[in-house]
Protein backbone atom coordinates (compact mmCIF):
# COMPACT_ATOMS: atom_id res chain seq x y z
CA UNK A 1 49.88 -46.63 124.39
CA UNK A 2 47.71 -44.80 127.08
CA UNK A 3 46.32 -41.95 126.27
CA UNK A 4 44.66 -38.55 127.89
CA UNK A 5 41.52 -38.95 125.96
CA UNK A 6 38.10 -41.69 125.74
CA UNK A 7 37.73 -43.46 122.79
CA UNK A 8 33.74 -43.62 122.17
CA UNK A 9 31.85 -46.90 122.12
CA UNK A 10 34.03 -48.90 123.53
CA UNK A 11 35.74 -50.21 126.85
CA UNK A 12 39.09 -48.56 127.08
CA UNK A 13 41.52 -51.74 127.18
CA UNK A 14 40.00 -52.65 124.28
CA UNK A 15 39.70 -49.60 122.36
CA UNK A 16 41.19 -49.60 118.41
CA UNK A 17 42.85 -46.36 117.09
CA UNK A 18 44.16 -45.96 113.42
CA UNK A 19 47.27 -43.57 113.37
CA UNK A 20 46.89 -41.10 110.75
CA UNK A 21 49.42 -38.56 109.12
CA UNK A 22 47.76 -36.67 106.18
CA UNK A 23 44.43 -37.54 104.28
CA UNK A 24 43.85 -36.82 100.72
CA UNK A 25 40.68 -36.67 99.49
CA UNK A 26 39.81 -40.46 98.85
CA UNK A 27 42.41 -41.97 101.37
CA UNK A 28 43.92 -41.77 104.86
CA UNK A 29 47.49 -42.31 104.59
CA UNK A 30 48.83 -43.91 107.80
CA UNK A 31 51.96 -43.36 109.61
CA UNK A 32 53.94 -46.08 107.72
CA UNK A 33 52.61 -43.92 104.41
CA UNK A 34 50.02 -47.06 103.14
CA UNK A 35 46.53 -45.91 102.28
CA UNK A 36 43.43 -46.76 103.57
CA UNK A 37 40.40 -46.42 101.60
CA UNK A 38 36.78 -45.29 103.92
CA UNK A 39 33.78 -47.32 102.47
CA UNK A 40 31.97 -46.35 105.22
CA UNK A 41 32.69 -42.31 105.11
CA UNK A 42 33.70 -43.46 108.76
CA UNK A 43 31.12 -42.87 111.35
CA UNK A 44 28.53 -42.35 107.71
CA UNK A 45 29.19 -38.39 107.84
CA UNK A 46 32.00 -37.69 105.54
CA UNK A 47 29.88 -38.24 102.22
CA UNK A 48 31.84 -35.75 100.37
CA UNK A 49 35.80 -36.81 100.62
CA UNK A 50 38.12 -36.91 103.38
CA UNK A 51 38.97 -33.37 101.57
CA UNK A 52 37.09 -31.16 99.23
CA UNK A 53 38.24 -28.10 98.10
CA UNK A 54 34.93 -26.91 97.09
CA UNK A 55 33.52 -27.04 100.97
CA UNK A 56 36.86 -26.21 102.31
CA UNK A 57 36.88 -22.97 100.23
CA UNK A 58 33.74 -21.81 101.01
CA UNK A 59 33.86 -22.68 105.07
CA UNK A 60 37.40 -20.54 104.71
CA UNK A 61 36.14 -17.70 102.85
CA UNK A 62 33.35 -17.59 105.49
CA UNK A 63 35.71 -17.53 108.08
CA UNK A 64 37.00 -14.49 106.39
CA UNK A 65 34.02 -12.80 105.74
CA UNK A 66 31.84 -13.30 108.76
CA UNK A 67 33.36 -15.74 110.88
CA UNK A 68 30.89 -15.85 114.33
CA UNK A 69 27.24 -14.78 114.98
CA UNK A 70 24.87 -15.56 117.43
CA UNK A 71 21.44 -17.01 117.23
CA UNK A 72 19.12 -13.70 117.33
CA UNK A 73 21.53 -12.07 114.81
CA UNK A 74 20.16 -12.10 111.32
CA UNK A 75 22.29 -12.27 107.97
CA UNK A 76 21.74 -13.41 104.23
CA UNK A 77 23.37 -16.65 104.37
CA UNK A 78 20.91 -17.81 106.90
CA UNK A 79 18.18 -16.53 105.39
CA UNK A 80 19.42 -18.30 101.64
CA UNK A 81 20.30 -21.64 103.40
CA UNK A 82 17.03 -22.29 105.02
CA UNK A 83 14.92 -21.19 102.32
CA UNK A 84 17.12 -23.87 100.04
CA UNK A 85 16.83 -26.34 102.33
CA UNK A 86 13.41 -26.28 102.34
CA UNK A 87 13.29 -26.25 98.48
CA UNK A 88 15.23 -29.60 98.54
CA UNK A 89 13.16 -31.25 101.32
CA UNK A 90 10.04 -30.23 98.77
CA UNK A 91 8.33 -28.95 101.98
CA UNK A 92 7.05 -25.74 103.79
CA UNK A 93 7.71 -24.76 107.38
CA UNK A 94 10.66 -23.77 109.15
CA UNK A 95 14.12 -25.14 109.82
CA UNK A 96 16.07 -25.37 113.90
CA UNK A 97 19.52 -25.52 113.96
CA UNK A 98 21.51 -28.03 115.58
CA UNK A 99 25.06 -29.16 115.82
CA UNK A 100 24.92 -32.87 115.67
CA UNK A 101 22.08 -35.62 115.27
CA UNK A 102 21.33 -36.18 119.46
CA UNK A 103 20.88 -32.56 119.28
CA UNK A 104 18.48 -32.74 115.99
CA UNK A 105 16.46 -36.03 118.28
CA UNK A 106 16.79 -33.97 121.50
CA UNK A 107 15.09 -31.42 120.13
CA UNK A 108 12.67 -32.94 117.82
CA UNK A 109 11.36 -34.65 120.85
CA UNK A 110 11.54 -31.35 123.14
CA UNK A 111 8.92 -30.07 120.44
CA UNK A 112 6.87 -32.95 119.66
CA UNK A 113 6.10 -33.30 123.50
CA UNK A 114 5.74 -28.97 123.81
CA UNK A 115 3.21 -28.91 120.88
CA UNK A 116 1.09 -31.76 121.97
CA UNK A 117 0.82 -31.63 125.70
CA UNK A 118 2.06 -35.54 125.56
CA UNK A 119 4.89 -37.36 126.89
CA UNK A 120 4.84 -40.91 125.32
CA UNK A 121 7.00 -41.66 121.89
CA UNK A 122 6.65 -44.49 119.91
CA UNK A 123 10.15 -45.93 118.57
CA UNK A 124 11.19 -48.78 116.65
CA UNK A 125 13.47 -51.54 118.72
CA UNK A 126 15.89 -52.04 115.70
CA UNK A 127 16.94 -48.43 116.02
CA UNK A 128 19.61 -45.47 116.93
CA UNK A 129 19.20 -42.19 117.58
CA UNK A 130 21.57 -40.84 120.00
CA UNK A 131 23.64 -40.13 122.45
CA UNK A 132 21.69 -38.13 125.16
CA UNK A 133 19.72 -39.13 127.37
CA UNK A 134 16.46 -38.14 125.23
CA UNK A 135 18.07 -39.63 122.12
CA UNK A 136 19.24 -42.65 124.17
CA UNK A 137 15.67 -43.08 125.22
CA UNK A 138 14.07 -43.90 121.80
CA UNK A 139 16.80 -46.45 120.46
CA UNK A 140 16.20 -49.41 120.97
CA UNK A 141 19.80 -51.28 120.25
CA UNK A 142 22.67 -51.92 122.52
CA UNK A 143 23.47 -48.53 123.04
CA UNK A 144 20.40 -47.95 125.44
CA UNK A 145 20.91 -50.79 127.39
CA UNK A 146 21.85 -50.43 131.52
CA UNK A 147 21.62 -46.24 130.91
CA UNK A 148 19.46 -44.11 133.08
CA UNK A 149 17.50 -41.71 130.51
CA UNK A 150 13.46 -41.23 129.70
CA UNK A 151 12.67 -44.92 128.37
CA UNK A 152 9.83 -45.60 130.75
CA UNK A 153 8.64 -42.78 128.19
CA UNK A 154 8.89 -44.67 125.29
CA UNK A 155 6.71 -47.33 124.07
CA UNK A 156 8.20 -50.15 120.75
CA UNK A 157 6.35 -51.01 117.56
CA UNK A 158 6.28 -54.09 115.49
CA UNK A 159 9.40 -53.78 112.87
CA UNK A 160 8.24 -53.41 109.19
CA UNK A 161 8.71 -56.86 107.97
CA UNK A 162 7.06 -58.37 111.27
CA UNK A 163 3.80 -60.25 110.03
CA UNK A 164 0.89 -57.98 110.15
CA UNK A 165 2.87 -54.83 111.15
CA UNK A 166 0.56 -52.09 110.63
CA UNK A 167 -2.35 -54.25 112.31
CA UNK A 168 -0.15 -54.76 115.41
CA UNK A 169 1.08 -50.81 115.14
CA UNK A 170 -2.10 -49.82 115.76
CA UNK A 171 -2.99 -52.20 118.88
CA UNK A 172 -0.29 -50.79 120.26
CA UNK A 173 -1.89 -47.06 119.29
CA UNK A 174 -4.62 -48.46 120.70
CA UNK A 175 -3.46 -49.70 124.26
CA UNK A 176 -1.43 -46.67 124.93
CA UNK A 177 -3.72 -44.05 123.47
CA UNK A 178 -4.87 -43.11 126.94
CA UNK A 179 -1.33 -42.65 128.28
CA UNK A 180 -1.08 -39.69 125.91
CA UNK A 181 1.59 -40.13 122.87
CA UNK A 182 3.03 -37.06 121.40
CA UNK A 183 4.80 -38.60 118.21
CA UNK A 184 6.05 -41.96 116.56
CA UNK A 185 9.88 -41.72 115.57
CA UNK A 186 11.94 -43.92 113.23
CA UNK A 187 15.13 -43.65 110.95
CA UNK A 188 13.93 -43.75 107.22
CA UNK A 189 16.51 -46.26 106.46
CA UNK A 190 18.08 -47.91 109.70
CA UNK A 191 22.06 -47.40 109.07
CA UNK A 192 24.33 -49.14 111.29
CA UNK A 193 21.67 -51.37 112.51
CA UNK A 194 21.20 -53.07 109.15
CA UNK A 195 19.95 -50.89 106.41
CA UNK A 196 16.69 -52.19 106.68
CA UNK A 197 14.71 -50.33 103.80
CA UNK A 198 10.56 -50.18 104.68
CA UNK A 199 8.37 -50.65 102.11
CA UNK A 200 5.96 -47.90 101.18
CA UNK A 201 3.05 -49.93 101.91
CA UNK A 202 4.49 -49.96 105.48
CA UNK A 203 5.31 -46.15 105.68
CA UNK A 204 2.13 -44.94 103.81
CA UNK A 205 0.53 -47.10 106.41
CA UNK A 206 2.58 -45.51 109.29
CA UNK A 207 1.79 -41.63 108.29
CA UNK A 208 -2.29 -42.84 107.86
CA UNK A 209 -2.14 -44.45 111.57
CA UNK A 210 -0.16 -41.38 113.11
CA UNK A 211 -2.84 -39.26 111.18
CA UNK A 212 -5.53 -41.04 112.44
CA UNK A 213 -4.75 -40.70 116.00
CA UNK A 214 -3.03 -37.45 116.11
CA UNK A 215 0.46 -38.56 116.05
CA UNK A 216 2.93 -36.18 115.13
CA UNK A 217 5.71 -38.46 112.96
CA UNK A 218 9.26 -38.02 112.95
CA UNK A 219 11.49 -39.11 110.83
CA UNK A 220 15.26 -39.54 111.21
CA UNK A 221 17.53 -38.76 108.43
CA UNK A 222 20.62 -38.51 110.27
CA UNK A 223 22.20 -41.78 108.36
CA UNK A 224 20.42 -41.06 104.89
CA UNK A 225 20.05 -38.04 104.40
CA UNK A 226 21.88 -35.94 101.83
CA UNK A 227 21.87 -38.04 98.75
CA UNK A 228 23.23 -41.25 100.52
CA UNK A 229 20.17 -43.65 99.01
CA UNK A 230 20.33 -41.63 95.68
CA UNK A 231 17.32 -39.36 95.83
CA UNK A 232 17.76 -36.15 97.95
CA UNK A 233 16.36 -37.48 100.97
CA UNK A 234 15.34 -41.37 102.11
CA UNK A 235 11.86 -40.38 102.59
CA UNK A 236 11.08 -38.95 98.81
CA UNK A 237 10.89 -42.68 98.15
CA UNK A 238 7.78 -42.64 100.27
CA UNK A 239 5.33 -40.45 99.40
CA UNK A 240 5.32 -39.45 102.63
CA UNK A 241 5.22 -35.77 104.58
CA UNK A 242 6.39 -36.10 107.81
CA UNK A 243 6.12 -33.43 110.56
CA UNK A 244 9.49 -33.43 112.03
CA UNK A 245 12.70 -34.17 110.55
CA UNK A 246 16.15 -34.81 112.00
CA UNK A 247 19.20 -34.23 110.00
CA UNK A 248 23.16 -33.76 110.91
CA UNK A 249 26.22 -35.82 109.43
CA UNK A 250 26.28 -35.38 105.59
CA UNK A 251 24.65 -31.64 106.11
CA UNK A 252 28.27 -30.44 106.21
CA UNK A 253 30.02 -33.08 104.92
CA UNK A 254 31.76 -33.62 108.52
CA UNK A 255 34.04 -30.25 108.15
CA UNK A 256 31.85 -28.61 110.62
CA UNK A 257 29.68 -30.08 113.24
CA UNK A 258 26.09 -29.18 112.52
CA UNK A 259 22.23 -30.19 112.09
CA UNK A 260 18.94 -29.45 111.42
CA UNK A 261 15.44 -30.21 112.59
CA UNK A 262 12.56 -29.24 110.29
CA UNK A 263 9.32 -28.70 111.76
CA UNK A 264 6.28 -28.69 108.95
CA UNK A 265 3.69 -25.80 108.89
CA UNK A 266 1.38 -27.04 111.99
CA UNK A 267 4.32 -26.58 114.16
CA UNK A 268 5.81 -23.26 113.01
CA UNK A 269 2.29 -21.84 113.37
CA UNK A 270 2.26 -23.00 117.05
CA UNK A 271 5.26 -21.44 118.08
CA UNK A 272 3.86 -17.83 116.58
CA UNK A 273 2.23 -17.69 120.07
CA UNK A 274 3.76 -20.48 122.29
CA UNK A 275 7.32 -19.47 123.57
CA UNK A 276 9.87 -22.22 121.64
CA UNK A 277 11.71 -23.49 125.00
CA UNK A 278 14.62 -24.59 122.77
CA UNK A 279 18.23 -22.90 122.12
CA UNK A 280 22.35 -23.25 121.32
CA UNK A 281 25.03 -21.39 122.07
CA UNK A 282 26.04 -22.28 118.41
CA UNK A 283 22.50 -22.03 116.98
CA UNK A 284 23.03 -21.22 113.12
CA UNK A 285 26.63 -21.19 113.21
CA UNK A 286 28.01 -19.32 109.92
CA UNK A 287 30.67 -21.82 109.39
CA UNK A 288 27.97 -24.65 109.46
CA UNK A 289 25.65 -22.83 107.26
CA UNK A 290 28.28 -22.18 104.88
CA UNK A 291 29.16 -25.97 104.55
CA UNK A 292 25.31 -26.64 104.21
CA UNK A 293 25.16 -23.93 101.27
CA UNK A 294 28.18 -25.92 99.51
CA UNK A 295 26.57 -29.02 100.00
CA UNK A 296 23.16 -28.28 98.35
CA UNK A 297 25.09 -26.77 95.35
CA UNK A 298 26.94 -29.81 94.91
CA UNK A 299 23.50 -31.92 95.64
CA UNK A 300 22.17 -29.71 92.56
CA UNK A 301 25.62 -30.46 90.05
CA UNK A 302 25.17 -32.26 87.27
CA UNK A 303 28.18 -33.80 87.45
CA UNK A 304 27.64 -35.12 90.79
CA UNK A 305 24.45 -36.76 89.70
CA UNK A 306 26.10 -38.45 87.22
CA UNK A 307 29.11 -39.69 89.33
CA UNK A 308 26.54 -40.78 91.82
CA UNK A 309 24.52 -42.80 89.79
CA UNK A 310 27.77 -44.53 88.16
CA UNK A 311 29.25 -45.43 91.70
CA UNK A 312 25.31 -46.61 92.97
CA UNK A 313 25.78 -49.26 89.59
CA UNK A 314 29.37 -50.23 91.25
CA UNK A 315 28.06 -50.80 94.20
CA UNK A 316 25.36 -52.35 93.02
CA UNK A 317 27.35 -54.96 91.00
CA UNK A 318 29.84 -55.58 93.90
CA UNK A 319 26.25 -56.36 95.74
CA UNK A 320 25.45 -59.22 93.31
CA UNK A 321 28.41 -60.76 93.11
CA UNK A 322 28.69 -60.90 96.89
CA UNK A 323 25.32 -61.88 97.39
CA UNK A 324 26.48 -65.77 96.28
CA UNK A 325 28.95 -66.41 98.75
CA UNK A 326 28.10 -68.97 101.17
CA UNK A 327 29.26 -66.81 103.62
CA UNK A 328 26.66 -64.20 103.07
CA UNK A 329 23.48 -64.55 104.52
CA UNK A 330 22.03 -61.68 102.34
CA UNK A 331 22.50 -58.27 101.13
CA UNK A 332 20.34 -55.22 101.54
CA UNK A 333 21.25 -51.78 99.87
CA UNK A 334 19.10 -48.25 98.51
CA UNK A 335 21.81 -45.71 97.04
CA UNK A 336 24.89 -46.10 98.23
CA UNK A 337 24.03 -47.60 101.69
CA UNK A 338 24.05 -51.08 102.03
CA UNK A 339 24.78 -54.62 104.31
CA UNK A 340 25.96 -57.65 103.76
CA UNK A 341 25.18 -59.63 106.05
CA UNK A 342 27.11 -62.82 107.21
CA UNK A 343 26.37 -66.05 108.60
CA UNK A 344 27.11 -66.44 112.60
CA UNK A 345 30.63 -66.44 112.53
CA UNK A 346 31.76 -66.24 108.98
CA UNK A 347 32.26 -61.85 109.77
CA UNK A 348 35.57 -60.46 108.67
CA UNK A 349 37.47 -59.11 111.01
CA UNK A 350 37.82 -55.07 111.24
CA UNK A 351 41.71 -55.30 111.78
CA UNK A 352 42.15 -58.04 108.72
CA UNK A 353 40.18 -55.23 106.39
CA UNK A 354 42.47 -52.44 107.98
CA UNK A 355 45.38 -54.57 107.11
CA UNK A 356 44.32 -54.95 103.51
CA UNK A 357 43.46 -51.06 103.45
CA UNK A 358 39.93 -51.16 103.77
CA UNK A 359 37.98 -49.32 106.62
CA UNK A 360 34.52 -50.86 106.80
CA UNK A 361 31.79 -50.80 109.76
CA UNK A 362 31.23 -54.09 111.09
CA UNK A 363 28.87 -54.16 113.21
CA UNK A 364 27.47 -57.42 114.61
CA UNK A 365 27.28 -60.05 111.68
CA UNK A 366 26.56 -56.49 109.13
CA UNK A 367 29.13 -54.98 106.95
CA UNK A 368 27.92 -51.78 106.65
CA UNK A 369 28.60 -49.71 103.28
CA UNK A 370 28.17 -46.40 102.98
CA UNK A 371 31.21 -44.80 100.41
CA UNK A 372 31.86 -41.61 99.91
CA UNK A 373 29.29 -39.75 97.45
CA UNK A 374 32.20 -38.17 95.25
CA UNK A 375 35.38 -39.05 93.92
CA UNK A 376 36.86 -41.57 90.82
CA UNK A 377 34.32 -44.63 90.42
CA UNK A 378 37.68 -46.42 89.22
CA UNK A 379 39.08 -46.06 93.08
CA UNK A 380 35.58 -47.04 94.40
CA UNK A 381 35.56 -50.44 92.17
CA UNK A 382 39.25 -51.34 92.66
CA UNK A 383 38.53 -51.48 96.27
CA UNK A 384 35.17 -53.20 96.22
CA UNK A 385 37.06 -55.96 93.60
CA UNK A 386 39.94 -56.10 96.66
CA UNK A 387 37.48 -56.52 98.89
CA UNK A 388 35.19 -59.22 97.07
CA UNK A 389 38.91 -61.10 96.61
CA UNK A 390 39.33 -60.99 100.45
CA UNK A 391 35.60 -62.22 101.13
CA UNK A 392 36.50 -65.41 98.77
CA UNK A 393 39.37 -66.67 100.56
């Protein structure tokens, strides 16, 4: 049936839509009443349930206590929130508000370019970043393709399992140094692309060469951020301080739209005396904030450590047993992000999975996994055994 709206990504005609009645907090429930189960926490960003009273409480009691600000107001929940978000990044420096991941890019690369005096970025060609046109103009996949935005700005590097990577990173350095390149911007762990997990020889490597030839680095956490590969944040796996990083999706759990950009210590010094030529309208919403505060409480719960861990080992197992299909081409995972990839034309199908009530990302040959963070690890394994029963047939 026609309808008054766009569905994103996706030619109209052709568009799929999932009717939905109610959700609890580990299933849709469909028109016809049957449950689907997420293993994707659909577009990555619902990490915490499909409903959680504990966010959903504390978003409401906001809304009752001090519903709407504006960005030059100041209050003690945004003063709390971005003091423990720094705490849980382990770094110093300040925090800009966003209220999705194109805006976190946008702006990280508004910056970058402001504090430098330089227009070129590098980006990976594996990659996504965004929707707008600044966000569209450092990824590299599909998405980017036959769209007017700032690419002639941007410049690729080798991927990080290319032969002699870092070597070839830095000819490129090298043949564009004159042109004047402001930073070098990559997703920790690609998502949707793959989950294609760097080593830290390659990222140590990275942060020395952007060092080296005063590159600002920006890393995007959008995907992983939030305890999706198990540790706090993808890049404490590194080693690594970046100067810029972009967060949204998990930061609220998906009950409020909202991000972050944190800029380290170099760049909140520069902006004591250079006017910052960035603003919202919904800069530091309360509502947003409030979600964040819920969500680094949970981050800290023991319980929720524990859960996680158990459901990374379920995951983990499903991984193995999967991984010996003749079907599968291989499986990459960190956390609980993960693909299996297939051999050319041996994919499931999206509407099959739907059908058996699973709702998986497929994108290209990848099945992209990415469950939620919380809930029974019993409901998580029953539908990962379904699933590995399906991928026999």
């Amino acid at each position: 049936m026609k309808k008054d709206y766009f569905v994103t990504w996706t030619s109209q005609k052709d568009a799929i839509q999932i009717p939905v009645k109610e959700t609890t907090e580990q299933y849709y429930l469909l028109n016809d009443g049957s449950p689907l189960y997420d293993l994707s926490s659909c577009s990555y960003h619902q990490s915490f349930g499909l409903k959680n009273k504990f966010i959903q409480d504390a978003i409401k009691n906001q809304i009752d206590e001090l519903p709407l600000l504006g960005p030059k107001f100041s209050f003690p929940l945004k003063d709390k929130v971005s003091k423990n978000l720094l705490s849980k990044l382990k770094l110093s420096g300040k925090i800009f508000y966003t209220t999705s991941g194109s805006e976190s890019v946008e702006n990280a690369l508004k910056i970058a370019r402001d504090k430098t005096g330089k227009d070129y970025i590098l980006r990976r060609e594996n990659s996504y970043h965004g929707a707008t046109l600044g966000s569209l103009s450092v990824t590299g996949d599909w998405r980017s393709k036959d769209m007017t935005s700032l690419s002639d700005l941007s410049i690729s590097i080798p991927e990080p399992f290319e032969k002699d990577a870092l070597k070839n990173t830095e000819k490129t350095i090298k043949d564009n140094l004159d042109k004047g390149i402001a930073a070098l911007i990559v997703e920790t762990i690609t998502g949707g692309n793959g989950v294609i997990v760097p080593s830290k020889e390659w990222f140590l490597g990275i942060e020395k060469l952007c060092k080296q030839y005063d590159i600002l680095l920006i890393l995007d956490e959008v995907v992983c951020g939030f305890a999706r590969t198990g540790k706090d944040f993808g890049f404490h796996y590194y080693g690594i301080s970046p100067n810029i990083i972009c967060l949204s999706k998990a930061i609220s759990g998906g009950f409020i739209p909202f991000g972050a950009v944190y800029c380290d210590d170099s760049i909140s010094s520069f902006y004591e005396d250079h006017k910052l030529k960035c603003g919202l309208t919904n800069y530091a919403h309360p509502l947003g904030l409030r979600a964040l505060d819920a969500i680094l409480d949970t981050l800290d719960s023991t319980q929720f450590k524990t859960n996680l861990e158990n459901r990374i080992k379920v995951l983990d197992s499903f991984l193995n047993k999967v991984n010996t299909l003749e079907k599968v081409k291989e499986t990459r995972s960190i956390g609980l992000l993960a693909a299996v990839e297939f051999h050319e034309n041996k994919t499931p199908s999206f509407k099959e999975l739907i059908e058996k009530g699973i709702f998986i990302n497929i994108i290209g040959n990848n099945m992209i996994f990415a469950p939620f963070l919380i809930g029974e690890v019993d409901i998580l394994e029953s539908t990962l055994n379904e699933l590995l029963n399906h991928l026999n047939i």
